[in-house]
N, C-alpha and C. Protein backbone atom coordinates (compact mmCIF):
# COMPACT_ATOMS: atom_id res chain seq x y z
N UNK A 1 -20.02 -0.70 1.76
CA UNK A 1 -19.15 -1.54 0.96
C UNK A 1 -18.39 -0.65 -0.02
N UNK A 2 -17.06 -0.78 -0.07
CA UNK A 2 -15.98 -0.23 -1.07
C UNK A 2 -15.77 -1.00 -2.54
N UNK A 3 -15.87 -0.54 -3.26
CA UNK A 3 -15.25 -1.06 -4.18
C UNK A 3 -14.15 -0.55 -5.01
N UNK A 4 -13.38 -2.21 -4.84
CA UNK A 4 -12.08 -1.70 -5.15
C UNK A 4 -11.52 -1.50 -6.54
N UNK A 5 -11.40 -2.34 -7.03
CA UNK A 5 -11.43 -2.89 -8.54
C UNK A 5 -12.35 -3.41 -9.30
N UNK A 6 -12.76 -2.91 -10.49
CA UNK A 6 -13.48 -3.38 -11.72
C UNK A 6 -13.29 -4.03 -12.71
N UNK A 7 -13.91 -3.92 -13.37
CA UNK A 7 -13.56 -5.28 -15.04
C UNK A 7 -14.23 -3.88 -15.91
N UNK A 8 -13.39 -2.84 -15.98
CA UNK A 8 -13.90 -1.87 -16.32
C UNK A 8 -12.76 -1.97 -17.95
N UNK A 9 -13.58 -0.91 -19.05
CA UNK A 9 -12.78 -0.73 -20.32
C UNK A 9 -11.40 0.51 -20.07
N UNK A 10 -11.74 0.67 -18.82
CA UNK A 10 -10.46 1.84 -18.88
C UNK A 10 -9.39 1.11 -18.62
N UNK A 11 -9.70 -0.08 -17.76
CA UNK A 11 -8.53 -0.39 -17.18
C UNK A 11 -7.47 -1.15 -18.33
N UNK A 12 -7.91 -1.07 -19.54
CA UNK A 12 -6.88 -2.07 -20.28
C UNK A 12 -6.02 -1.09 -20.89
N UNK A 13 -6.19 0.16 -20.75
CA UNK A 13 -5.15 0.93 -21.36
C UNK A 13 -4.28 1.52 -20.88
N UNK A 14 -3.23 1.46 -21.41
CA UNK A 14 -1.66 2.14 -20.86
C UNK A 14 -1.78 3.27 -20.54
N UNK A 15 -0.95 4.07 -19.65
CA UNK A 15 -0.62 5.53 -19.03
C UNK A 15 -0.20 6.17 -20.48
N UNK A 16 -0.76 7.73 -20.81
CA UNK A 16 0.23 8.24 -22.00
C UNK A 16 0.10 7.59 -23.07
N UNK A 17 -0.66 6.61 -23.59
CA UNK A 17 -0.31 6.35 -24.96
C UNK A 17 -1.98 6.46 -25.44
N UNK A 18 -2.18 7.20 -26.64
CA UNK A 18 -3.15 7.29 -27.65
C UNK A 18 -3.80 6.28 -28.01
N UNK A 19 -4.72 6.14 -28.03
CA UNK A 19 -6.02 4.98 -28.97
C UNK A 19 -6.75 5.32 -29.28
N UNK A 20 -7.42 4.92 -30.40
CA UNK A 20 -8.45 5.40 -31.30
C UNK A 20 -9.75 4.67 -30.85
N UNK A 21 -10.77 5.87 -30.63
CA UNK A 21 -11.98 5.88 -29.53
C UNK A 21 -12.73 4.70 -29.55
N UNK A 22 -12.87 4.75 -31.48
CA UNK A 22 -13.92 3.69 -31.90
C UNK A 22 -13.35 2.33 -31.88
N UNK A 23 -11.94 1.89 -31.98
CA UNK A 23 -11.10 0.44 -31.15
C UNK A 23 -11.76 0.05 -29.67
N UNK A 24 -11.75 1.05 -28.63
CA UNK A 24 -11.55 1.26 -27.13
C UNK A 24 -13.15 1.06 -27.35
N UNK A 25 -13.79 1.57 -27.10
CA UNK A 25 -15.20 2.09 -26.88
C UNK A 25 -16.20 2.11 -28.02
N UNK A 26 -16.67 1.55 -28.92
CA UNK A 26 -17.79 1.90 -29.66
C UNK A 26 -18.86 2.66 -29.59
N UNK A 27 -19.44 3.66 -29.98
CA UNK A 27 -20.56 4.39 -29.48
C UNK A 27 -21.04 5.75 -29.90
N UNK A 28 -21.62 6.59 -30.05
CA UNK A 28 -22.03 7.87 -30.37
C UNK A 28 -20.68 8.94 -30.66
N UNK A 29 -21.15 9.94 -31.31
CA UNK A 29 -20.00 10.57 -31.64
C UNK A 29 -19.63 11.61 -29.82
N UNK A 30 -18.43 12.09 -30.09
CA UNK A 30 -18.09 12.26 -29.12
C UNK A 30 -17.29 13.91 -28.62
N UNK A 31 -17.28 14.63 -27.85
CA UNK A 31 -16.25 15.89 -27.91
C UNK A 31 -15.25 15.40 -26.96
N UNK A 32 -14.28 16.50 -28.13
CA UNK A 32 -12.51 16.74 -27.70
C UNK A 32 -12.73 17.53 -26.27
N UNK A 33 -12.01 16.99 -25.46
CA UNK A 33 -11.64 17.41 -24.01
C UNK A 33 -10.87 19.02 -24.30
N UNK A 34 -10.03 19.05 -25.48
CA UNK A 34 -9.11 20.37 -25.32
C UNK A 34 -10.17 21.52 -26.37
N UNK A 35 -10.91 20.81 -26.69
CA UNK A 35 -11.87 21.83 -28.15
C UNK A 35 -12.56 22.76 -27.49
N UNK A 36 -12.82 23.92 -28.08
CA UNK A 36 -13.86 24.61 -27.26
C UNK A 36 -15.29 24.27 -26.85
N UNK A 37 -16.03 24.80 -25.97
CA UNK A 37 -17.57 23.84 -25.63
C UNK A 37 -18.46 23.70 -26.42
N UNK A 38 -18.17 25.15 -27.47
CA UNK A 38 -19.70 25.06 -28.26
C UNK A 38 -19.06 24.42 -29.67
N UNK A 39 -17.73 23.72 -29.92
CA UNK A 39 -17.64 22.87 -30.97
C UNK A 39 -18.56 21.61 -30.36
N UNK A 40 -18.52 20.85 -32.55
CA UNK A 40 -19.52 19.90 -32.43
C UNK A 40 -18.57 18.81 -31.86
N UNK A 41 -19.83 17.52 -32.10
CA UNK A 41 -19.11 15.95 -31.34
C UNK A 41 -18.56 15.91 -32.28
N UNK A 42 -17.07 15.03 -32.41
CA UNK A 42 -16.58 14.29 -33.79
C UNK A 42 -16.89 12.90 -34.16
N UNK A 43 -16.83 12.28 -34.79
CA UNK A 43 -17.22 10.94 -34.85
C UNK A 43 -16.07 10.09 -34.30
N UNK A 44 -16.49 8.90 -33.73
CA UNK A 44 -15.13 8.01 -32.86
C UNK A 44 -13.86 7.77 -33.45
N UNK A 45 -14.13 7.50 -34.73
CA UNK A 45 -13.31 7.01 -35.99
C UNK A 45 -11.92 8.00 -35.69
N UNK A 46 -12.16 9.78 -35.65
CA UNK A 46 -11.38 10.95 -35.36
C UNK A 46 -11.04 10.96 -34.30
N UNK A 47 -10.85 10.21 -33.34
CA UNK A 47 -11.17 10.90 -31.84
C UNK A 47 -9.97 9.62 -31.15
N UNK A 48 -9.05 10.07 -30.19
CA UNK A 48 -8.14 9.74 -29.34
C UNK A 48 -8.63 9.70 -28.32
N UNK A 49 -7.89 8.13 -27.44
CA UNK A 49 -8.54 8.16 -26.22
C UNK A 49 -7.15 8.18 -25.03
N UNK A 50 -7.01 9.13 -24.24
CA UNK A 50 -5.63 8.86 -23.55
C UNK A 50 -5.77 8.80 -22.14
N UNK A 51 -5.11 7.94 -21.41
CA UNK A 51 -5.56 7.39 -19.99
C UNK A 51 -4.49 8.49 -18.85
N UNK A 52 -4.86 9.73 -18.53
CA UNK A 52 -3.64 9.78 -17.45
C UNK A 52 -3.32 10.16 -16.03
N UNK A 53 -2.96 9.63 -15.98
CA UNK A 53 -2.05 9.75 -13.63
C UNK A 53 -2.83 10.52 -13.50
N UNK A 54 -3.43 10.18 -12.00
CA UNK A 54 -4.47 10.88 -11.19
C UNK A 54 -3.46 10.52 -9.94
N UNK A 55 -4.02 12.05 -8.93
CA UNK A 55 -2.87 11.94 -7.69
C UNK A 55 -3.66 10.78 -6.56
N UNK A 56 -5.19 11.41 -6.88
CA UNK A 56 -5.67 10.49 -5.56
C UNK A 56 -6.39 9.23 -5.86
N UNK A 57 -6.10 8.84 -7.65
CA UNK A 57 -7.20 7.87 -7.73
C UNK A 57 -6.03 6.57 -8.63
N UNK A 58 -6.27 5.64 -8.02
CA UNK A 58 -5.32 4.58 -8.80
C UNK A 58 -5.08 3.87 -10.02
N UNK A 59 -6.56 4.41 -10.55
CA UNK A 59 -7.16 3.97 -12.09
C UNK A 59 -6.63 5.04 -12.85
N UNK A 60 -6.68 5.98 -12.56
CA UNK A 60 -6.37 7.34 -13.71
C UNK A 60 -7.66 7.87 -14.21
N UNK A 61 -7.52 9.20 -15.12
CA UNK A 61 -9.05 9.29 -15.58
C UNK A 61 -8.66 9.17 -17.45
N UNK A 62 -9.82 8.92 -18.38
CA UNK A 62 -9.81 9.02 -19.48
C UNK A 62 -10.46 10.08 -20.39
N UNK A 63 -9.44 10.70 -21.32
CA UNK A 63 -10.01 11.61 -22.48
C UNK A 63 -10.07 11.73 -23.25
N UNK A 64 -10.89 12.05 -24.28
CA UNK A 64 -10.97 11.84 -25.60
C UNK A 64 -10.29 13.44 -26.36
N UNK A 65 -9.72 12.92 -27.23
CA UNK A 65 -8.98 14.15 -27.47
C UNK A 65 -9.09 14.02 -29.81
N UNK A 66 -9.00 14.83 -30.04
CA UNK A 66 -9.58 14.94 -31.83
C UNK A 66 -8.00 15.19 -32.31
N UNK A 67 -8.19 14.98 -33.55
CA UNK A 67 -6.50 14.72 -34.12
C UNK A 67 -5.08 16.18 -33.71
N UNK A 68 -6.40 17.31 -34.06
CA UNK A 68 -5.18 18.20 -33.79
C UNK A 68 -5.16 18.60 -32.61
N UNK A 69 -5.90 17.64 -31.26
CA UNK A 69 -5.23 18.08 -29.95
C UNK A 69 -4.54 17.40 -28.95
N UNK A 70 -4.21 15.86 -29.79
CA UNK A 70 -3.59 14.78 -29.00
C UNK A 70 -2.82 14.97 -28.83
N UNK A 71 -2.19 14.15 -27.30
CA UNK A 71 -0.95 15.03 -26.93
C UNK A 71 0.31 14.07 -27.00
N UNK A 72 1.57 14.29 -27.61
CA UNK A 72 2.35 13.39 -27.89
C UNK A 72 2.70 12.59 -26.80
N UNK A 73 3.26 11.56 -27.29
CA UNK A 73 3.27 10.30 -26.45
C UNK A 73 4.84 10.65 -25.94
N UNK A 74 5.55 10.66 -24.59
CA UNK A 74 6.49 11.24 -23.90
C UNK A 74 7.20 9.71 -23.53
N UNK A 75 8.34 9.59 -23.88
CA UNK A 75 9.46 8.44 -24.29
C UNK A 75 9.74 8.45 -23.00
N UNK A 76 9.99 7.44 -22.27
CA UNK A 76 10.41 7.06 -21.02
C UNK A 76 12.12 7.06 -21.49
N UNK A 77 12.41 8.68 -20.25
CA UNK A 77 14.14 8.62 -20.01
C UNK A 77 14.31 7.26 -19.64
N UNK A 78 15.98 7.20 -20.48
CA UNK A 78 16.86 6.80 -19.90
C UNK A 78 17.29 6.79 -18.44
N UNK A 79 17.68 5.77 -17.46
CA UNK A 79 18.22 6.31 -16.12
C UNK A 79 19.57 5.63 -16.61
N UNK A 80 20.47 6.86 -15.27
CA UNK A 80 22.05 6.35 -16.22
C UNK A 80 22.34 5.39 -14.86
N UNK A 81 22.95 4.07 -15.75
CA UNK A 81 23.37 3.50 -14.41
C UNK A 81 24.54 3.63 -13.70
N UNK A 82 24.67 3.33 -12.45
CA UNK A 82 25.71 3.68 -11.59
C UNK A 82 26.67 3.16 -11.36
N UNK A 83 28.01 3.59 -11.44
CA UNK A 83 29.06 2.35 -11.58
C UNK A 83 29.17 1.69 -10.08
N UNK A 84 30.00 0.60 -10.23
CA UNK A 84 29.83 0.31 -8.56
C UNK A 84 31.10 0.77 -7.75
N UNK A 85 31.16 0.85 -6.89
CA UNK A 85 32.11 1.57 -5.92
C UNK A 85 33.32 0.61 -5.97
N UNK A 86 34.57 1.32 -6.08
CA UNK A 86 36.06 0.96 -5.89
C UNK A 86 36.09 -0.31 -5.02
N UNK A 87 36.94 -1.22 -5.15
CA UNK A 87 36.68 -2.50 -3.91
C UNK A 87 37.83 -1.85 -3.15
N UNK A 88 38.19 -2.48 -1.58
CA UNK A 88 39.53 -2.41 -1.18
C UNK A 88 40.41 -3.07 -1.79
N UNK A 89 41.60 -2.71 -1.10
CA UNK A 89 43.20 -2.84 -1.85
C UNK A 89 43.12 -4.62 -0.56
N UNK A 90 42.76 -4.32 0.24
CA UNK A 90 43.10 -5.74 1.26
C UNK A 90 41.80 -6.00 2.17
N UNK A 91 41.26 -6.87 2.45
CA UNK A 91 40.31 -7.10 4.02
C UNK A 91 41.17 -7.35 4.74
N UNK A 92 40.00 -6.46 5.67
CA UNK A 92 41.03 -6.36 7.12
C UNK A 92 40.60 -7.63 8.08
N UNK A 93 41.47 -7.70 8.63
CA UNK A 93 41.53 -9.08 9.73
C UNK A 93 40.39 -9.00 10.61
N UNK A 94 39.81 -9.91 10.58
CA UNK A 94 38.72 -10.29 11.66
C UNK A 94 38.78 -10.31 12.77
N UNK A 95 38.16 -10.71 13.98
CA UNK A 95 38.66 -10.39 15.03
C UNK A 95 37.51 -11.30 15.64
N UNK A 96 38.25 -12.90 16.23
CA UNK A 96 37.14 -13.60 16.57
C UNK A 96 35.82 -12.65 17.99
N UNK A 97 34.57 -13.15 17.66
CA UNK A 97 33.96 -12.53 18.62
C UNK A 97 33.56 -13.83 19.50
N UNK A 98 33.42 -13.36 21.02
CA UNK A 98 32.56 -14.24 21.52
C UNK A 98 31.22 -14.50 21.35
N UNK A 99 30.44 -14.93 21.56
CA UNK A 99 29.14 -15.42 21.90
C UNK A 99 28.48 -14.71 22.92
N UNK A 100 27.40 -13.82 23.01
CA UNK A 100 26.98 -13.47 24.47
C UNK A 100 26.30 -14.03 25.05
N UNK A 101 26.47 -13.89 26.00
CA UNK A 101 25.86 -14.56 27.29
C UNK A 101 24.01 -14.50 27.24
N UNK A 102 22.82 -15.72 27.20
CA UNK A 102 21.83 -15.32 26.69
C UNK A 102 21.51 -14.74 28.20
N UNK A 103 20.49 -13.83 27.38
CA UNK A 103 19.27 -12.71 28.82
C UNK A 103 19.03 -13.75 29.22
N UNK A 104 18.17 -13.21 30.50
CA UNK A 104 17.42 -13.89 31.49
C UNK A 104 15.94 -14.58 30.58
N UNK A 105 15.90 -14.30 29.96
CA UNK A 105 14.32 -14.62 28.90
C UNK A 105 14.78 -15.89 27.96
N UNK A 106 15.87 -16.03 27.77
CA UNK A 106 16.33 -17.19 26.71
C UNK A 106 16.77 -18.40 27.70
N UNK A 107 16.43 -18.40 28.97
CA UNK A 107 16.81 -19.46 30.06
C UNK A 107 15.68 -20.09 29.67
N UNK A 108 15.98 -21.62 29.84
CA UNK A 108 14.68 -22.82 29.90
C UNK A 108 14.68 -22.89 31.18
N UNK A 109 13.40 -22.77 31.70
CA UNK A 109 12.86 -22.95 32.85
C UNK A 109 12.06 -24.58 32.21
N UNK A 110 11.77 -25.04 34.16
CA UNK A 110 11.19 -25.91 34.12
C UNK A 110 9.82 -25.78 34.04
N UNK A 111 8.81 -26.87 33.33
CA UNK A 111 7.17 -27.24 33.36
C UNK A 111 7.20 -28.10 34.12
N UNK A 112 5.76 -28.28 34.12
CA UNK A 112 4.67 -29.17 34.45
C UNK A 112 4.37 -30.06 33.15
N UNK A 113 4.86 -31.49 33.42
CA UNK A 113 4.72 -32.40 32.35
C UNK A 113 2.84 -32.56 32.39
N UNK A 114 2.45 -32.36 33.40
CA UNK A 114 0.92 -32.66 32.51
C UNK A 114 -0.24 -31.13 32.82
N UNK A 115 0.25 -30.34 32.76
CA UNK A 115 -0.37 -28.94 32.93
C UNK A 115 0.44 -28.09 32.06
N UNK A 116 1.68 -28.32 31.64
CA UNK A 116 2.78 -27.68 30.78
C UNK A 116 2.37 -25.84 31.31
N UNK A 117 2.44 -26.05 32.28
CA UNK A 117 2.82 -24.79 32.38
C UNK A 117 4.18 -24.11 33.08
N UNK A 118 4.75 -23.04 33.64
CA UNK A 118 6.39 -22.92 34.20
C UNK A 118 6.05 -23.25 35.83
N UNK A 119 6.62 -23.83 36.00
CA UNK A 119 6.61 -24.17 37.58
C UNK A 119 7.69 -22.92 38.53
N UNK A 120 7.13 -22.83 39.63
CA UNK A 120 7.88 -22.01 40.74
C UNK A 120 9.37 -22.22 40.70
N UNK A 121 10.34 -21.40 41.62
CA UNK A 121 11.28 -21.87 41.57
C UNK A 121 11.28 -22.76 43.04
N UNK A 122 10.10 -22.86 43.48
CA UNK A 122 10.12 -23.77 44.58
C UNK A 122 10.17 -25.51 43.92
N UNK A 123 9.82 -25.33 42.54
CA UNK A 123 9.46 -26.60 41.86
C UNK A 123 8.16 -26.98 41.96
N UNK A 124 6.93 -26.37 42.24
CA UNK A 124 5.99 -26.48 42.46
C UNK A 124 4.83 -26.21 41.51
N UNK A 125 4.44 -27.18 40.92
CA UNK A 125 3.03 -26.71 39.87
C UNK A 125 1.79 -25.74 40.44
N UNK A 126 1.79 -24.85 40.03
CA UNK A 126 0.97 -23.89 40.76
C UNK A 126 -0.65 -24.18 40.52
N UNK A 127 -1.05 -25.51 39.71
CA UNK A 127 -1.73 -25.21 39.02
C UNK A 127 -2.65 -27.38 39.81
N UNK A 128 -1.56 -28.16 39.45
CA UNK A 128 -2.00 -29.41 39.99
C UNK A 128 -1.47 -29.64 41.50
N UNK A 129 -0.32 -28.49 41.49
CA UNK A 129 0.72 -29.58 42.97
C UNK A 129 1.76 -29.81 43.20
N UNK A 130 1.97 -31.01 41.46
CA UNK A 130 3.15 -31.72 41.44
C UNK A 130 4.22 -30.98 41.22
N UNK A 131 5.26 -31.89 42.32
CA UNK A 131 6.75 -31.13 42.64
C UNK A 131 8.06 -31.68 41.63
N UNK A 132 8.48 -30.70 40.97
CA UNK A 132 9.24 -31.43 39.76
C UNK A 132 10.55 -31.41 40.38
């Protein structure tokens, strides 16, 4: 069994944007992801929590990061929009079409009113007999 989705605390937070640990998560003090290993835990109160893009996972992962290593929050560019293309000066004249001729597959063939199935082209139900 897979599981797909959770009712997990990560999932309520935005891509890129900062929160403060002890809001998100309540709990023991904690270490900065960017701090060196043998610094201490900081307490939650100090401590940033930032959610971000994972290539193979759809949730993202989360880190806790201490005041002087959070990483600024990155402003979603502008996209410039595109003007729309020149119209013509005139439409050009139409040009009635015919209708084509339907395939051989779009022909109604005849059934069998009580076997409903396609009868021969002898007219013959292949199935009861009866000659339509």
């Amino acid at each position: 069994m897979r599981i797909v989705d959770s009712a997990d605390w990560r999932d309520r937070l935005t891509y890129e944007t900062p929160y403060r640990v002890a809001d998100v998560m309540p709990g023991d003090p904690a270490r900065c992801a960017a701090c060196p290993a043998d610094a201490g835990a900081h307490d939650r109160d100090h401590l940033w929590a930032v959610k971000h893009r994972h290539p193979t996972n759809h949730g993202g992962f989360v880190r806790f990061y201490c005041e002087a290593h959070v990483p600024e929050r990155k402003q979603p560019t502008v996209v410039a929009a595109r003007t729309a293309p020149a119209r013509r000066a005139a439409p050009r004249a139409s040009t009635p079409r015919t209708p084509k001729a339907p395939a051989p597959s779009d022909v109604v063939r005849a059934m069998c009113p009580d076997c409903f199935v396609e009868v021969s082209a002898a007219g013959e139900c292949g199935i009861c007999g009866i000659r339509i």
